[in-house]
N, C-alpha and C. Protein backbone atom coordinates (compact mmCIF):
# COMPACT_ATOMS: atom_id res chain seq x y z
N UNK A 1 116.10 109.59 87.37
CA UNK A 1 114.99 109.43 88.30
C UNK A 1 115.50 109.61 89.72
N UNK A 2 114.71 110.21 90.54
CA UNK A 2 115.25 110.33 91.83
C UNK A 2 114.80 109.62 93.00
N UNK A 3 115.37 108.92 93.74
CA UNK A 3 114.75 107.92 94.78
C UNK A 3 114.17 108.99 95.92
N UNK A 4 113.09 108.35 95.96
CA UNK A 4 112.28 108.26 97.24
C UNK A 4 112.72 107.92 98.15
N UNK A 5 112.63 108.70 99.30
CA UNK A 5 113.12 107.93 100.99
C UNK A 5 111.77 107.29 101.10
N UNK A 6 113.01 105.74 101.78
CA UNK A 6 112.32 104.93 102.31
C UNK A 6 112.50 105.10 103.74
N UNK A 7 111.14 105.84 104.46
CA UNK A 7 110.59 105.23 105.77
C UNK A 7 110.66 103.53 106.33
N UNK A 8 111.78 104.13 107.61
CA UNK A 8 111.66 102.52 108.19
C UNK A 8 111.93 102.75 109.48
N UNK A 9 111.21 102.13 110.55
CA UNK A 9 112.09 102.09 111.71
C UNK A 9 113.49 101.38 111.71
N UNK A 10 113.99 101.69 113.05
CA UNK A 10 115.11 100.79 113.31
C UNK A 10 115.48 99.32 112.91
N UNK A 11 114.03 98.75 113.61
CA UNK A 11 113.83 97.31 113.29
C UNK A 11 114.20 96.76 112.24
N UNK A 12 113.06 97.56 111.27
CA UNK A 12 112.73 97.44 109.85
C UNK A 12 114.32 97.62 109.10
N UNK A 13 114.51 98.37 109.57
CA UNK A 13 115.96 98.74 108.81
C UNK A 13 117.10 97.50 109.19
N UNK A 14 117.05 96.83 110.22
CA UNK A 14 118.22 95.99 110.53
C UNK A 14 117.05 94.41 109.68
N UNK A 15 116.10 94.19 109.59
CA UNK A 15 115.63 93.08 109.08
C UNK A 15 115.65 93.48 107.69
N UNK A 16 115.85 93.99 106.97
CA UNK A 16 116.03 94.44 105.71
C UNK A 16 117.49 94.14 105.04
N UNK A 17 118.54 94.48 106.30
CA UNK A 17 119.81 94.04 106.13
C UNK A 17 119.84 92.56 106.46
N UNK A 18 119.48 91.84 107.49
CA UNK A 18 119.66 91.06 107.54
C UNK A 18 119.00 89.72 106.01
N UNK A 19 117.58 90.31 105.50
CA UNK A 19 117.03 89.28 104.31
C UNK A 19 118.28 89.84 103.25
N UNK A 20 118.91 91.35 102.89
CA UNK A 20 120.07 91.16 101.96
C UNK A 20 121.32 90.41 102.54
N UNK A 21 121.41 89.84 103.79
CA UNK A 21 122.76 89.69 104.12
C UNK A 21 122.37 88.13 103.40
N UNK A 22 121.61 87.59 104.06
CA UNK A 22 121.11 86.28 103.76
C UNK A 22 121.21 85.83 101.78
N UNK A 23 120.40 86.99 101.00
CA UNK A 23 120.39 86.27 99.78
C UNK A 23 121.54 86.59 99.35
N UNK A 24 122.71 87.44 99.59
CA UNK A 24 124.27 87.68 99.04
C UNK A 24 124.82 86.45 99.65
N UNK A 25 124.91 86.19 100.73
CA UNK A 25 126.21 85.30 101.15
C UNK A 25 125.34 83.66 101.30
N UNK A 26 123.83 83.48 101.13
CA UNK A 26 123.73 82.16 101.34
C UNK A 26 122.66 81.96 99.77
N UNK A 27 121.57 82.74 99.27
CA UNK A 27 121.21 81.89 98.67
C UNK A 27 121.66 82.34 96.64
N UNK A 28 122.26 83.28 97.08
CA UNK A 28 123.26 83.81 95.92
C UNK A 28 124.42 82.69 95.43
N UNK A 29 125.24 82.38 96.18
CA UNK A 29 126.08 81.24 96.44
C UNK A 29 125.26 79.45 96.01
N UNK A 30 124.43 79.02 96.46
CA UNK A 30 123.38 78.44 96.61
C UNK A 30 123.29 78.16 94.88
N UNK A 31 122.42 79.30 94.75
CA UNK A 31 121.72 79.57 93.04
C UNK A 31 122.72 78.66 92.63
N UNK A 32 124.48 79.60 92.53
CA UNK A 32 125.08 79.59 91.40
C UNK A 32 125.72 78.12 91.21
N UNK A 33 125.61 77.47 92.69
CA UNK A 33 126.01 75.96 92.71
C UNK A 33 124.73 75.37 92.00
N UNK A 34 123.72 76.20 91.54
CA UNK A 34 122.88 74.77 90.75
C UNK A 34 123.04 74.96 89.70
N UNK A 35 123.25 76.35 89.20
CA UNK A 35 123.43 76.79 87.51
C UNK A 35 124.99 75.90 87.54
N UNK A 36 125.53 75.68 88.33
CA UNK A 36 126.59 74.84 87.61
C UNK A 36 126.58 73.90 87.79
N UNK A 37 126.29 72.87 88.61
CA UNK A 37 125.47 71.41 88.38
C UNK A 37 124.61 71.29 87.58
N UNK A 38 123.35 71.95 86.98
CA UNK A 38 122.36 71.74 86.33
C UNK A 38 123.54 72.00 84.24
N UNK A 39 124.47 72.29 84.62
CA UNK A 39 125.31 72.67 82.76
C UNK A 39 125.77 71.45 82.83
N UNK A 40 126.21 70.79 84.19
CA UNK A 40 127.15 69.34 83.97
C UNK A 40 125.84 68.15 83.37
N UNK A 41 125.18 68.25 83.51
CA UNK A 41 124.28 67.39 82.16
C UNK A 41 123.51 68.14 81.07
N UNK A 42 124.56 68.73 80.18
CA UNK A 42 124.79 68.95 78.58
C UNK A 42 124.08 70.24 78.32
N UNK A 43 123.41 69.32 77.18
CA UNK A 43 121.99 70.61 76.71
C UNK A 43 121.10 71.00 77.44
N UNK A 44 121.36 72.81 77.05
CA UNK A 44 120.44 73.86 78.16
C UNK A 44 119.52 73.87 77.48
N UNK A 45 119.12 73.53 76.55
CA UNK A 45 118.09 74.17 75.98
C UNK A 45 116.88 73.42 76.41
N UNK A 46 116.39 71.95 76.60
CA UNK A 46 115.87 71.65 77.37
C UNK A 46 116.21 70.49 79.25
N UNK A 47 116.99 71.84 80.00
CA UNK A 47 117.23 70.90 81.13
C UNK A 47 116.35 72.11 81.77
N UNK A 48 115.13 71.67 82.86
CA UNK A 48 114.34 71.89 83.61
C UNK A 48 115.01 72.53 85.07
N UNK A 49 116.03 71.86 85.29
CA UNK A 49 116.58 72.50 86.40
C UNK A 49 117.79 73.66 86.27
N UNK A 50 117.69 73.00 84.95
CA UNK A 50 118.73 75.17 84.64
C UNK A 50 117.90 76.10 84.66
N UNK A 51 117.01 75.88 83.86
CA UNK A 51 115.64 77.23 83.75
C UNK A 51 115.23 77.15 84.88
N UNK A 52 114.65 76.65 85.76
CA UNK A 52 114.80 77.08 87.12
C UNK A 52 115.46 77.51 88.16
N UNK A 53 116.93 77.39 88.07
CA UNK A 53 117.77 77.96 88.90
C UNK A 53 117.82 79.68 88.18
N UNK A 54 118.19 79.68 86.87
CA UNK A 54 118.50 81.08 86.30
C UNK A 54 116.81 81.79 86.78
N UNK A 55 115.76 81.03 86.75
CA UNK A 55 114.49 82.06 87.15
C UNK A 55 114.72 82.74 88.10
N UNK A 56 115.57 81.43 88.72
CA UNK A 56 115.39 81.99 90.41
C UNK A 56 116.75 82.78 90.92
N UNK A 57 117.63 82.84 90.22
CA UNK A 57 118.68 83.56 90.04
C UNK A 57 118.11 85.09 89.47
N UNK A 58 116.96 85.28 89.07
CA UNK A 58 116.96 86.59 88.51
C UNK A 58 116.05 87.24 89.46
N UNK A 59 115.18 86.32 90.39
CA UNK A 59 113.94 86.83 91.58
C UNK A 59 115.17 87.19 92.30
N UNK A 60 116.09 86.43 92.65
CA UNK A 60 117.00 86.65 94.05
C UNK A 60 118.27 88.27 93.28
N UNK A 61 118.53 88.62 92.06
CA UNK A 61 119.65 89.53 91.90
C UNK A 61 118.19 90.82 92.25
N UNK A 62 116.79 90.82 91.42
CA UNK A 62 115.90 91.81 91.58
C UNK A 62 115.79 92.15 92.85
N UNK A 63 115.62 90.97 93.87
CA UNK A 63 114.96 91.52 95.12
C UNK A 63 116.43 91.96 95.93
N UNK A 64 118.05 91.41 95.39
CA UNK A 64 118.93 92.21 96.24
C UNK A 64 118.87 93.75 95.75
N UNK A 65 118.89 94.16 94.35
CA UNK A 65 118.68 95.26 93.92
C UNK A 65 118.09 95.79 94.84
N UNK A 66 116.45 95.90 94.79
CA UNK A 66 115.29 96.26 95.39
C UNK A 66 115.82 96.57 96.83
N UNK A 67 116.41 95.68 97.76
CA UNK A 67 117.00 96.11 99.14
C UNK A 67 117.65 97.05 99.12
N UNK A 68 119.22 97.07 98.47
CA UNK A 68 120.01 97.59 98.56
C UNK A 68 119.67 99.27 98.13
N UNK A 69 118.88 99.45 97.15
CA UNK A 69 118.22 100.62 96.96
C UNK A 69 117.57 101.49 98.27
N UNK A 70 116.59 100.21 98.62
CA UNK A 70 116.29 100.64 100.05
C UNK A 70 116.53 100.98 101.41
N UNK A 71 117.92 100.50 101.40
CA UNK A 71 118.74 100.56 102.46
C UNK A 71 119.34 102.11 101.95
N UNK A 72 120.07 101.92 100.91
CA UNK A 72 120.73 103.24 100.97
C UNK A 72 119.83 104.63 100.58
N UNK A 73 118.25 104.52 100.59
CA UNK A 73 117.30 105.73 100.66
C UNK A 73 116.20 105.71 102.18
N UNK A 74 117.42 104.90 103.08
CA UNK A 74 116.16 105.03 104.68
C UNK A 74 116.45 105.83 105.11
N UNK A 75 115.12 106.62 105.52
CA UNK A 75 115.05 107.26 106.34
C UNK A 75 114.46 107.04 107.38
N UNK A 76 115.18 106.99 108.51
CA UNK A 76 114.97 106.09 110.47
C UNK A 76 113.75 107.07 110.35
N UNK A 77 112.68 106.44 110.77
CA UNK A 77 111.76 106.61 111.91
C UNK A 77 112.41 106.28 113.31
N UNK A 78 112.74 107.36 113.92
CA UNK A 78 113.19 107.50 115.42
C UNK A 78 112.41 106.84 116.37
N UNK A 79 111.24 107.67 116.82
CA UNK A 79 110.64 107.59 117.67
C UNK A 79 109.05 108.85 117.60
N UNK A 80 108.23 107.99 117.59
CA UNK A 80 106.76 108.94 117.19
C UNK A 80 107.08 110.05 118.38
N UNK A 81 106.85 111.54 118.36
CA UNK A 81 106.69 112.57 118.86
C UNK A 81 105.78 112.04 120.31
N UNK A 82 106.50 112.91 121.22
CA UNK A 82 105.66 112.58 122.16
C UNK A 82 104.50 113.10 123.01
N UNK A 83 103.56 114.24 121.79
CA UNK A 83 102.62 115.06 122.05
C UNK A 83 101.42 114.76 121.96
N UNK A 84 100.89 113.45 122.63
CA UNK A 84 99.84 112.36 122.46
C UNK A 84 98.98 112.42 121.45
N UNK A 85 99.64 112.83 119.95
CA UNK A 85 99.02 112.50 118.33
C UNK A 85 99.66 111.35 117.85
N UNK A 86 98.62 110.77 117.29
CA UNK A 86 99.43 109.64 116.34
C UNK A 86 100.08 110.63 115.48
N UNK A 87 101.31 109.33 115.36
CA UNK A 87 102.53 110.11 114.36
C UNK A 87 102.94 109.09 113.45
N UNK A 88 103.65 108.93 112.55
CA UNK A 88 104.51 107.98 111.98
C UNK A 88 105.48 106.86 113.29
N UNK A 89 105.48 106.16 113.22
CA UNK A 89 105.91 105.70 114.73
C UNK A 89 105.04 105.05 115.54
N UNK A 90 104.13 105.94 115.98
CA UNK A 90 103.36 105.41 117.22
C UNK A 90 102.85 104.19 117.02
N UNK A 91 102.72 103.69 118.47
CA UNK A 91 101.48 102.41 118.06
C UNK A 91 100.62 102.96 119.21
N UNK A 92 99.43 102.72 118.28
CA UNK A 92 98.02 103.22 119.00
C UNK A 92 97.10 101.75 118.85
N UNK A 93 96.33 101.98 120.37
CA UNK A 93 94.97 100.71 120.44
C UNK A 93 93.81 101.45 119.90
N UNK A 94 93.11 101.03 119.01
CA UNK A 94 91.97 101.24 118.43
C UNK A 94 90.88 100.43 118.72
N UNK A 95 89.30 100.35 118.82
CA UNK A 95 88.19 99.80 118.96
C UNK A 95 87.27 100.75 117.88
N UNK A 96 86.74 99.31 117.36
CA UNK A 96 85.95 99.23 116.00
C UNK A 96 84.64 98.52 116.48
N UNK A 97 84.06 97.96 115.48
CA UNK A 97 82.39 97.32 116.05
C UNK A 97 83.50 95.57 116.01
N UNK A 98 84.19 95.18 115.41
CA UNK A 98 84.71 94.39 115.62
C UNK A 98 85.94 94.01 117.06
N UNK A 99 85.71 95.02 117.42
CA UNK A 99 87.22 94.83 118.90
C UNK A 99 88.05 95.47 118.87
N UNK A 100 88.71 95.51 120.02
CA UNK A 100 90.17 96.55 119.89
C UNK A 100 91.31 95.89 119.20
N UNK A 101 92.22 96.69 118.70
CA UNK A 101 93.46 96.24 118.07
C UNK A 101 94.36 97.59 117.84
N UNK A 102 95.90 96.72 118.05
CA UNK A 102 96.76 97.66 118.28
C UNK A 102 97.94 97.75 116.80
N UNK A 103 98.08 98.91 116.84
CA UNK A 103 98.90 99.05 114.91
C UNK A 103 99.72 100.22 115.59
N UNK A 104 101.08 99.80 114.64
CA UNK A 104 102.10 100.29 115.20
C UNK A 104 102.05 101.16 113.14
N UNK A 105 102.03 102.50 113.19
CA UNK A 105 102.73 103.80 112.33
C UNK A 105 103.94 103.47 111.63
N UNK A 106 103.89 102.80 110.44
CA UNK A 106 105.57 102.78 109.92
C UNK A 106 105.32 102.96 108.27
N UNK A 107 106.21 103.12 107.66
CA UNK A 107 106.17 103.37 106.25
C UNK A 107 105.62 102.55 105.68
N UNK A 108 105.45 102.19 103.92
CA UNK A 108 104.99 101.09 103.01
C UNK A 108 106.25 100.44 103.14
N UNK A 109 107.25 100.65 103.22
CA UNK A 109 108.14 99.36 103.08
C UNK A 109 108.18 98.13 103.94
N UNK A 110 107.70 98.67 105.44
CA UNK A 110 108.02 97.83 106.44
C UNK A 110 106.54 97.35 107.01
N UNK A 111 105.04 97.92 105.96
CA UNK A 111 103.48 97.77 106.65
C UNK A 111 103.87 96.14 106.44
N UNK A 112 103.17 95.22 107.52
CA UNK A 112 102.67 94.05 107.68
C UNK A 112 101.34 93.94 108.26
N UNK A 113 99.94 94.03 107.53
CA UNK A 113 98.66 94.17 108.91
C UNK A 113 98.60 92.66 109.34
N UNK A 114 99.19 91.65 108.84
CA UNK A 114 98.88 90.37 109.71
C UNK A 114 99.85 90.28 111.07
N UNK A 115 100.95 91.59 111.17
CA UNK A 115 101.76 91.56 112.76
C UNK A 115 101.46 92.71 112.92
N UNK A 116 100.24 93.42 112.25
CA UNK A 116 99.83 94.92 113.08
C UNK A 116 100.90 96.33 112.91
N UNK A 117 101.60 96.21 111.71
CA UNK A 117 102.29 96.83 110.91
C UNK A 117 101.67 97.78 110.23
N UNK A 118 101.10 98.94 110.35
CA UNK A 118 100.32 99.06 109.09
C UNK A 118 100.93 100.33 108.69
N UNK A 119 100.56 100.94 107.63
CA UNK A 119 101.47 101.75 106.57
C UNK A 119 100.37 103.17 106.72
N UNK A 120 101.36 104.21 106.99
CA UNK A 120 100.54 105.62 107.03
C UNK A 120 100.03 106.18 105.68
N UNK A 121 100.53 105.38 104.79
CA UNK A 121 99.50 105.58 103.21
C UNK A 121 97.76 104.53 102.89
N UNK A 122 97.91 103.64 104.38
CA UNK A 122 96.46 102.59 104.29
C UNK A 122 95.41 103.72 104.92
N UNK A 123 94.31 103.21 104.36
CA UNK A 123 93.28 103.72 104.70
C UNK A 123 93.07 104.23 106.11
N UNK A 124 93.36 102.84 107.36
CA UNK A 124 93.25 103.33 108.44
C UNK A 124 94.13 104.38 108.93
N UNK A 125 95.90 104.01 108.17
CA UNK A 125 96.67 105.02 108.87
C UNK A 125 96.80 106.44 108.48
N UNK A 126 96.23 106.67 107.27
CA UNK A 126 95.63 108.04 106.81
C UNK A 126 94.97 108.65 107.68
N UNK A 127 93.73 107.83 108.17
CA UNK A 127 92.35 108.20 109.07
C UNK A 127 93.29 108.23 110.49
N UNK A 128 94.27 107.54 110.79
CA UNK A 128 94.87 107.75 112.23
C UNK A 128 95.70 109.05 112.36
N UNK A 129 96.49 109.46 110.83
CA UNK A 129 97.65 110.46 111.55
C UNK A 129 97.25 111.61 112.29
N UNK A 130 98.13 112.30 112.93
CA UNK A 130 97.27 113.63 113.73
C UNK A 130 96.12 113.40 114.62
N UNK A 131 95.90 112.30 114.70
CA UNK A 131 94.50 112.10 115.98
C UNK A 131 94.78 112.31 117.43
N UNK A 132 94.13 111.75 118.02
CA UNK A 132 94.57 111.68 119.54
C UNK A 132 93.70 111.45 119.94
N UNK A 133 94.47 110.01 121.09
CA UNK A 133 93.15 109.65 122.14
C UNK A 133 91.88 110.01 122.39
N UNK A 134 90.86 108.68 122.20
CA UNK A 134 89.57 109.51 122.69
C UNK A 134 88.32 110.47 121.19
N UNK A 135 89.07 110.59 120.56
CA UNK A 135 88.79 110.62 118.78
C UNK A 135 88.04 109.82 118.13
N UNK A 136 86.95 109.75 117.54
CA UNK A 136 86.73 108.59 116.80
C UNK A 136 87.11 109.20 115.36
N UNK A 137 87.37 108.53 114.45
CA UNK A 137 87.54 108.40 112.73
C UNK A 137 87.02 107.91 111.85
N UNK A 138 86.07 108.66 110.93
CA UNK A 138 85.70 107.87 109.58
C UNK A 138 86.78 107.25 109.17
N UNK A 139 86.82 105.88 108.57
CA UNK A 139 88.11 105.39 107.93
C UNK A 139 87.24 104.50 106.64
N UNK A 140 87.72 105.13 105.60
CA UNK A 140 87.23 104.80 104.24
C UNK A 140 87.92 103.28 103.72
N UNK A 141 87.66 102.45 104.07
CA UNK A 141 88.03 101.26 103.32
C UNK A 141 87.72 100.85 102.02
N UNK A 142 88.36 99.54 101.23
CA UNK A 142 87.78 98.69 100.15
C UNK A 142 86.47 98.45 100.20
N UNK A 143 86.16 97.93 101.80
CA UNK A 143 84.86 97.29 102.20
C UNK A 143 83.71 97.75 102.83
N UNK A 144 84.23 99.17 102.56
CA UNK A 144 83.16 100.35 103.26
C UNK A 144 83.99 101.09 104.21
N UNK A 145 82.98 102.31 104.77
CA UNK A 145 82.80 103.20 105.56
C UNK A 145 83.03 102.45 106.85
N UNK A 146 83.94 102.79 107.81
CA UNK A 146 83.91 102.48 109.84
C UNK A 146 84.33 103.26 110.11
N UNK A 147 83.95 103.39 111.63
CA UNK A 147 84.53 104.18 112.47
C UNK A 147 85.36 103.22 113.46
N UNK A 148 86.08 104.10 114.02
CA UNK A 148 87.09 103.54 114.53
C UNK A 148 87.49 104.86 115.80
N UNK A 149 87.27 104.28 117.12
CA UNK A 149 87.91 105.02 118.01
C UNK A 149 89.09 104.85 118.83
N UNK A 150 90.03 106.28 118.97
CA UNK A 150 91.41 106.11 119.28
C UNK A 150 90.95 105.49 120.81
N UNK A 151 91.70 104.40 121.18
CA UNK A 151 91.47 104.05 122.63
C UNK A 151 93.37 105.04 123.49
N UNK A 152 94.22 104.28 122.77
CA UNK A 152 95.04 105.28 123.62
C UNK A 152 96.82 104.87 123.07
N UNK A 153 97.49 105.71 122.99
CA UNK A 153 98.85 105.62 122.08
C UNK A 153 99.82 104.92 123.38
N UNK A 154 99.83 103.96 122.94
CA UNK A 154 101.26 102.78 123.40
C UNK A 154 102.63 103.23 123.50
């Protein structure tokens, strides 16, 4: 199977290292001090806090996997082009019937819409790429049909 580049900015790319630096050297370490406290009272077969450390020993080896994959298939988002289109990158202010709001262009790995992260495969950032200031956009949501006009790229 062949990996996919993962789109990330800079940011994205050093906070990515930093949540693998964290579960290798602190909660990797961590785990394995409970899987071996939790054997020093006897039978595994029913101790509650072994089966919970090994659960959680297998969320924390998946999600270093999952990073480390990701790290070594990024591809930097530099810097959005500077030919006043939204690009991968940019952050553009938008106004809707609900208010303006500002979303910064970055891949699915690194979309967050509750810090205005949003991913050029979401609905809106589909409806944003290639626009430019001054534009309005059908943008097809879950929750219906809006428009949405470019106010101006940040």
């Amino acid at each position: 199977m062949q990996d996919k580049p993962v789109l990330l900015t800079p940011d994205g790319l050093r906070r990515l290292e930093e949540e693998l630096d964290h579960l290798v050297n602190a909660r990797r370490p961590e785990i394995a001090q409970r899987i071996k406290h939790a054997k020093e009272f006897g039978d595994l077969s029913e101790n509650a806090e072994y089966e919970d450390a090994k659960n959680e020993q297998g969320f924390v080896e998946g999600r270093i996997l999952t990073l480390e994959q990701m790290i070594r298939n990024a591809s930097l988002i530099v810097e959005a082009a500077a030919d006043g289109m939204v690009r991968l990158g940019s952050t553009v202010t938008v106004e809707d019937e609900f208010g303006k709001t500002t979303y910064t262009i970055v891949g699915p790995a690194e979309a967050d819409a509750a810090s205005g992260r949003i991913s050029l495969e979401s609905p809106v950032g589909k409806a944003l790429i290639g626009r430019e200031p001054g534009e309005e956009v059908e943008v097809d949501t879950p929750g219906g049909s809006r428009r949405v006009r470019i106010l101006e790229l940040v």
